[in-house]
C-alpha atoms as a PDB file:
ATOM      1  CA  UNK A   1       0.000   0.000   0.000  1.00  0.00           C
ATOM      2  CA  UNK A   2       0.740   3.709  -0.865  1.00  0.00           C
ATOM      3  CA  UNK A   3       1.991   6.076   2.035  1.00  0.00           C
ATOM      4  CA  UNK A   4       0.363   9.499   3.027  1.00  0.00           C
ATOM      5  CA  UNK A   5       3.505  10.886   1.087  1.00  0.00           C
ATOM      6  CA  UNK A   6       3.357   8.944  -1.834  1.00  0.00           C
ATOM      7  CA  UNK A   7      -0.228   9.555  -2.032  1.00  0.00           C
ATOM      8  CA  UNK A   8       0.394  13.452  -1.877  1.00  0.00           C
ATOM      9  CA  UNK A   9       2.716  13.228  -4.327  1.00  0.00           C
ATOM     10  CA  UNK A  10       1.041  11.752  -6.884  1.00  0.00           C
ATOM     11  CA  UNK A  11      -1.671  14.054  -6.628  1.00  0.00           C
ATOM     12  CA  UNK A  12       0.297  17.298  -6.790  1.00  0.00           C
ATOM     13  CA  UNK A  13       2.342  15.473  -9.586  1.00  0.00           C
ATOM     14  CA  UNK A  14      -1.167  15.337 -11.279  1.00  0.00           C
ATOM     15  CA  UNK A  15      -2.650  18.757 -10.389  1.00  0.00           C
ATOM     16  CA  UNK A  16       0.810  20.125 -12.044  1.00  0.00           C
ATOM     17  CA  UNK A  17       0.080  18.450 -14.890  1.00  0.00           C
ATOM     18  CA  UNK A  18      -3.192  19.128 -15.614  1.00  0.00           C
ATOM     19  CA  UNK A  19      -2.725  23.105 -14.895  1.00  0.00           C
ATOM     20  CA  UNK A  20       0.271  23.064 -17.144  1.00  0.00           C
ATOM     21  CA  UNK A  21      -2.172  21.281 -19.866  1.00  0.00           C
ATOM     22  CA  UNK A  22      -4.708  24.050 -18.942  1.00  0.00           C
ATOM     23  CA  UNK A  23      -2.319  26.895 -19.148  1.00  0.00           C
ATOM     24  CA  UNK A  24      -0.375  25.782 -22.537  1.00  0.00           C
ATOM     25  CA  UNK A  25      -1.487  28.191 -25.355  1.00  0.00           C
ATOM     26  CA  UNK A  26      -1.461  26.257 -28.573  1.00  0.00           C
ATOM     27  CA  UNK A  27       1.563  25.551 -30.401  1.00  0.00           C
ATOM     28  CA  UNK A  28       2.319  25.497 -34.214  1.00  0.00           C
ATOM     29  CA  UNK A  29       4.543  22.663 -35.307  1.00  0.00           C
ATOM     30  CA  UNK A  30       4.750  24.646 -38.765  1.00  0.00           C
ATOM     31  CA  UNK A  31       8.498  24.773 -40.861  1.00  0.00           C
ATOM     32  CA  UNK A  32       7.978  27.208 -43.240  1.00  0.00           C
ATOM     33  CA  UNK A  33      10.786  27.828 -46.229  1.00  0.00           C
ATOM     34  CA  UNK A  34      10.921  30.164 -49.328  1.00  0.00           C
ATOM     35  CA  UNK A  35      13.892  29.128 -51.299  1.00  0.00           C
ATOM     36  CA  UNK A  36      15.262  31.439 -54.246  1.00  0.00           C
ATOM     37  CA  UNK A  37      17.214  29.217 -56.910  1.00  0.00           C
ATOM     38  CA  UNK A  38      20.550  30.616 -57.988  1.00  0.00           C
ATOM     39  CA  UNK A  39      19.230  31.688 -61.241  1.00  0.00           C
ATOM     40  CA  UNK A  40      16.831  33.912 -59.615  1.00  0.00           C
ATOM     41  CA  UNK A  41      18.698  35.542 -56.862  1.00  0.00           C
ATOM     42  CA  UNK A  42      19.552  38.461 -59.545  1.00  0.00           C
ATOM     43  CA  UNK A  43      16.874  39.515 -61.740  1.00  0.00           C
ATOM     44  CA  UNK A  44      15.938  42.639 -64.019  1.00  0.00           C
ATOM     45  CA  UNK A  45      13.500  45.072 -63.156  1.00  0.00           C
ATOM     46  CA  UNK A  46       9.982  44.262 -65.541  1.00  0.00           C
ATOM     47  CA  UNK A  47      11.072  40.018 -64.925  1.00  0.00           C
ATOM     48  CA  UNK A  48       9.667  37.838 -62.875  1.00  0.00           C
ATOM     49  CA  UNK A  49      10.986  36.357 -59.805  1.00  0.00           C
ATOM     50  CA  UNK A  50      10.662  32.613 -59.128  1.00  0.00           C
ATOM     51  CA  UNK A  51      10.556  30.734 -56.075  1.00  0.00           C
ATOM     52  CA  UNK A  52       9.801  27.872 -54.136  1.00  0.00           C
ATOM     53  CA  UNK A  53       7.752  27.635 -50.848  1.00  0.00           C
ATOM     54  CA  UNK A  54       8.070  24.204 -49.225  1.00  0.00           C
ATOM     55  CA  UNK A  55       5.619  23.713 -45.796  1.00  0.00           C
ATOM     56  CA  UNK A  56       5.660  20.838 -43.178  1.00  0.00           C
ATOM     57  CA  UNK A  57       2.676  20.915 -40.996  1.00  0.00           C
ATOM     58  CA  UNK A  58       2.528  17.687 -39.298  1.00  0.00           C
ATOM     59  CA  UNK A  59      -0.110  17.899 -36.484  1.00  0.00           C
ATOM     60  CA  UNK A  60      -2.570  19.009 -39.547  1.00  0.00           C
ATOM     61  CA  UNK A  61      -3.764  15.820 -40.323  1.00  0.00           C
ATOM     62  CA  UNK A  62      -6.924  16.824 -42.491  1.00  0.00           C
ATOM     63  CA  UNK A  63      -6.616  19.439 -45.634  1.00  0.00           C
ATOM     64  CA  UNK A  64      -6.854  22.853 -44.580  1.00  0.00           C
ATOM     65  CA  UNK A  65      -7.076  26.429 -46.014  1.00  0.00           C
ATOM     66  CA  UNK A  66      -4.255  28.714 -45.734  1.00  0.00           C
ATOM     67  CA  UNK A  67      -4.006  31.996 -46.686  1.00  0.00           C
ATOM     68  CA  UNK A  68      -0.733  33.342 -48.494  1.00  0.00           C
ATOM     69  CA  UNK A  69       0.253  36.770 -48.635  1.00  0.00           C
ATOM     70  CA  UNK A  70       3.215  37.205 -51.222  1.00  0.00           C
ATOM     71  CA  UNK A  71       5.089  41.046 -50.726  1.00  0.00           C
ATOM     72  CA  UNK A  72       8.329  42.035 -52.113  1.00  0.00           C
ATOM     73  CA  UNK A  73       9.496  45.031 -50.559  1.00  0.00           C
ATOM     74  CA  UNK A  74      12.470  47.458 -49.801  1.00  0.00           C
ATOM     75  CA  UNK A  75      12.742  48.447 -46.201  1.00  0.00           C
ATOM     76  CA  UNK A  76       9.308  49.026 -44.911  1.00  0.00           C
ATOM     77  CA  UNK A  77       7.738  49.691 -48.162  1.00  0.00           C
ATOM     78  CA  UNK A  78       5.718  47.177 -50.438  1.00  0.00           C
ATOM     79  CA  UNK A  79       6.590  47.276 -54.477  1.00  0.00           C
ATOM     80  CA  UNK A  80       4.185  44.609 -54.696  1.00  0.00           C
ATOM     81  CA  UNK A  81       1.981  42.320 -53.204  1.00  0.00           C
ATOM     82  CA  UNK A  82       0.011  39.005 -54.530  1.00  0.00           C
ATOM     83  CA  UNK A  83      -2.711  37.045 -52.254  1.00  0.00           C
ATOM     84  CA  UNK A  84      -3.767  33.326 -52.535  1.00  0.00           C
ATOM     85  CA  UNK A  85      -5.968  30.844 -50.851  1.00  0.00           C
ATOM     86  CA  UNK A  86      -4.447  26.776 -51.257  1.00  0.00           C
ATOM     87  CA  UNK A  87      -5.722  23.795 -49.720  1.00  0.00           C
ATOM     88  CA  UNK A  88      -2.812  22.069 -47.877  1.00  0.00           C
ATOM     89  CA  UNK A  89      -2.423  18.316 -45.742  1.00  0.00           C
ATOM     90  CA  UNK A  90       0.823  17.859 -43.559  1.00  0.00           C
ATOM     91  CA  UNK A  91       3.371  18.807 -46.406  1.00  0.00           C
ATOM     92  CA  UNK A  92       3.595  20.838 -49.425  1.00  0.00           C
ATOM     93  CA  UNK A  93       5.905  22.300 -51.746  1.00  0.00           C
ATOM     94  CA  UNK A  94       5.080  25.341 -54.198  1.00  0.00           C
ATOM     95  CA  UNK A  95       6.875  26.577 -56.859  1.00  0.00           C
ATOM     96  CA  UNK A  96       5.634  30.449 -57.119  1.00  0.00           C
ATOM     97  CA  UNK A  97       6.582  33.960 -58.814  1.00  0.00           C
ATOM     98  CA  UNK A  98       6.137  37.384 -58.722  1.00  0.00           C
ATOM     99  CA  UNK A  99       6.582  39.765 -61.598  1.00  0.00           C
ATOM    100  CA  UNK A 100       8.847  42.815 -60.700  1.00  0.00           C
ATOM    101  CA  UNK A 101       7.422  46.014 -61.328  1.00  0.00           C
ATOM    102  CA  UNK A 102       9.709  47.780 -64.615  1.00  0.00           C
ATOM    103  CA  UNK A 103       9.885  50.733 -62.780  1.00  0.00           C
ATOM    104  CA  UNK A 104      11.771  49.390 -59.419  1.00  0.00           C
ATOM    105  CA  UNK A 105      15.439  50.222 -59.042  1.00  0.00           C
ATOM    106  CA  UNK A 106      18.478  48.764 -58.603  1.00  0.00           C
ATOM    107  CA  UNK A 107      19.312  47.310 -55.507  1.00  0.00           C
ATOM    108  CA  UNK A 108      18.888  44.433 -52.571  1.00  0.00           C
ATOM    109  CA  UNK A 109      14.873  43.456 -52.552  1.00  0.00           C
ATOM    110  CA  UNK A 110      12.880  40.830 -49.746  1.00  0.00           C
ATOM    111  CA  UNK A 111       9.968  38.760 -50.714  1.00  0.00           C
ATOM    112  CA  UNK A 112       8.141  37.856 -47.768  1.00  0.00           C
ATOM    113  CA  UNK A 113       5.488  35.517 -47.619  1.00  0.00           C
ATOM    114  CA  UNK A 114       2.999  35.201 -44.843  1.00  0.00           C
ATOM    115  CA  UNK A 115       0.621  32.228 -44.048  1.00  0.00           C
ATOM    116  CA  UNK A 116      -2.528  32.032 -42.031  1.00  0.00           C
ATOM    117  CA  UNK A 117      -5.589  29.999 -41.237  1.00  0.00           C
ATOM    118  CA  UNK A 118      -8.722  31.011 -39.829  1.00  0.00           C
ATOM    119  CA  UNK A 119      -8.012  30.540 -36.377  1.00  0.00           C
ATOM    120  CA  UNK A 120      -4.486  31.622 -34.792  1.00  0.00           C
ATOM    121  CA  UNK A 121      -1.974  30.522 -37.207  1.00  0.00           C
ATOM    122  CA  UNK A 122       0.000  33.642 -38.632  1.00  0.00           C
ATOM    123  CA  UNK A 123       3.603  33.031 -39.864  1.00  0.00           C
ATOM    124  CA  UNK A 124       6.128  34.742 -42.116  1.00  0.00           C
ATOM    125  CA  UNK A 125       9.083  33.884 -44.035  1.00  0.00           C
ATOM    126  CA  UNK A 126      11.167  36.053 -46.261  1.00  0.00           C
ATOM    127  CA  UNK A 127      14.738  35.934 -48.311  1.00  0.00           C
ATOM    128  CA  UNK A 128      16.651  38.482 -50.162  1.00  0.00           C
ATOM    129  CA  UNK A 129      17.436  38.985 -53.855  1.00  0.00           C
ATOM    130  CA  UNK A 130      18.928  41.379 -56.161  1.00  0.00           C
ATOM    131  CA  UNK A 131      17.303  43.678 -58.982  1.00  0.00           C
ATOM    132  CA  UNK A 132      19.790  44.550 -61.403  1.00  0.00           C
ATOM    133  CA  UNK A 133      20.123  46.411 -64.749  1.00  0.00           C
ATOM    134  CA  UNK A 134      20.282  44.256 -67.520  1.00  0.00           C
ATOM    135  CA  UNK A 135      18.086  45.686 -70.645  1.00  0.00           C
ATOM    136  CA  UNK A 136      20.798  48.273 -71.410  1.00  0.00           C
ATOM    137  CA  UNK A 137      22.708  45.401 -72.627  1.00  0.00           C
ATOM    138  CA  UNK A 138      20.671  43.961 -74.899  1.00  0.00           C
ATOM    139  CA  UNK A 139      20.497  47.839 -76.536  1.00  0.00           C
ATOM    140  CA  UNK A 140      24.015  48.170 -76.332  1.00  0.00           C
ATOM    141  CA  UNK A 141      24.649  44.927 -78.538  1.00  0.00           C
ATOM    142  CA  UNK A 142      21.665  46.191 -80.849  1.00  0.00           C
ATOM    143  CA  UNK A 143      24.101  49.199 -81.612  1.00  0.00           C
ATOM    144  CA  UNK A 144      26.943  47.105 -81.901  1.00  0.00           C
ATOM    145  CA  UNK A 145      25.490  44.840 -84.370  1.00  0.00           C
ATOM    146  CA  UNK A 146      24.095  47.948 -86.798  1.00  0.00           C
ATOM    147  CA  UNK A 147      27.597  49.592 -86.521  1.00  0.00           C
ATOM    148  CA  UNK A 148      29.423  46.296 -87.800  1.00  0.00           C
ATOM    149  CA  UNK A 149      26.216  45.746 -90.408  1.00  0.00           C
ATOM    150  CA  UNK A 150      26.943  49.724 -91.755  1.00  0.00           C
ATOM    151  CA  UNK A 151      30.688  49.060 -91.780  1.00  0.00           C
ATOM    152  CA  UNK A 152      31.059  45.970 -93.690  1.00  0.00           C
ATOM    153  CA  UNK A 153      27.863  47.606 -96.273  1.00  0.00           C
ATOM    154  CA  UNK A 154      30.058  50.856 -96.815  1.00  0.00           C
ATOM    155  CA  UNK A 155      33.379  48.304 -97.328  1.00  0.00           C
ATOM    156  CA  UNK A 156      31.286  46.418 -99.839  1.00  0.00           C
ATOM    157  CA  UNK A 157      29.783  49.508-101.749  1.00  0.00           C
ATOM    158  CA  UNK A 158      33.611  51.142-101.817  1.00  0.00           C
ATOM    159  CA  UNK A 159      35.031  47.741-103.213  1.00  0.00           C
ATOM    160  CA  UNK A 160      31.832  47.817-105.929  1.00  0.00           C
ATOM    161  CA  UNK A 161      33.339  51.527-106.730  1.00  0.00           C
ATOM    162  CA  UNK A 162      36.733  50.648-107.107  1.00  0.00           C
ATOM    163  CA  UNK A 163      35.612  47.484-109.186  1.00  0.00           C
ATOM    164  CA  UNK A 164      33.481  49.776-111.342  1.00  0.00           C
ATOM    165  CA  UNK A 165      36.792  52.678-112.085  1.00  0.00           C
ATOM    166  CA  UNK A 166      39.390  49.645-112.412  1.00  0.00           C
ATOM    167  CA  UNK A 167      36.937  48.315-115.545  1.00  0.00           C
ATOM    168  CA  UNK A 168      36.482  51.722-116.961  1.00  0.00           C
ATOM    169  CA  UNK A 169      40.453  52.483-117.232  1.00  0.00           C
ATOM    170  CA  UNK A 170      40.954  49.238-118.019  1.00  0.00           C
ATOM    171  CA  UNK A 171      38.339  49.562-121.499  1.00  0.00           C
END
């Protein structure tokens, strides 16, 4: 048989445990990752940017609604922002994009993306990329390419010239 002690024990053991079980809030077991391939982690201004949102939700056993709220921004400020609903289970994996406004400068950019349900679930996740200049390029090998096209025309219409006077002295 049980002591007085023993017996006190065990009941204080179980009042702890069922106030700590009262007192828990509820906890998220919710991994949430936005991954930016290489190719993407620089991108023109007027592209889009591509990414990939992976989510492990174990405890949700059933599908389930989730919001998404897609933002890129610089420093506090949103360029732009994109919203989705998507039915997920315990894991999912979503390859995404965003176009990038053509009028957005140069410089270091964050997508964030923020989840929630209808209840208490509210997460974010965010990485960094790069908006760089890139049409001036494609302009600047445009001009190239004309130049080169005029040169080799004006070589061709001199050499038709000089074929033209070495016939005439030549008659």
């Amino acid at each position: 048989m049980m002591n007085k002690k023993m017996m006190f024990g065990l009941i204080d053991f179980l009042i702890l445990v069922i106030v700590a079980f009262l007192l828990t809030k509820s906890i998220f077991a919710l991994n949430l990752i936005i991954h930016i391939p290489e190719k993407y982690l620089e991108v023109v201004a007027g592209d889009r940017l591509n990414f990939e949102l992976e989510i492990k939700y174990p405890e949700n056993i059933n599908r389930k609604d989730l919001r998404f709220t897609y933002q890129i921004k610089k420093g506090d400020q949103v360029i732009t922002e994109t919203k989705a609903l998507k039915a997920i289970e315990n894991q999912s994996s979503f390859i995404e994009y965003l176009p990038i406004p053509e009028t957005v400068e140069v410089g270091t950019y964050t997508i964030v993306n923020k989840i929630q349900d209808y209840e208490k679930l509210n997460e974010e996740v965010s990485a960094n990329f790069r908006v760089i200049k890139g049409k001036d390029d494609l302009v600047k090998y445009f001009y190239i390419l004309l130049t080169v096209v005029g040169i080799v025309a004006s070589l061709v219409v001199i050499q038709f010239f000089i074929i033209l006077q070495i016939r005439k002295n030549q008659t």
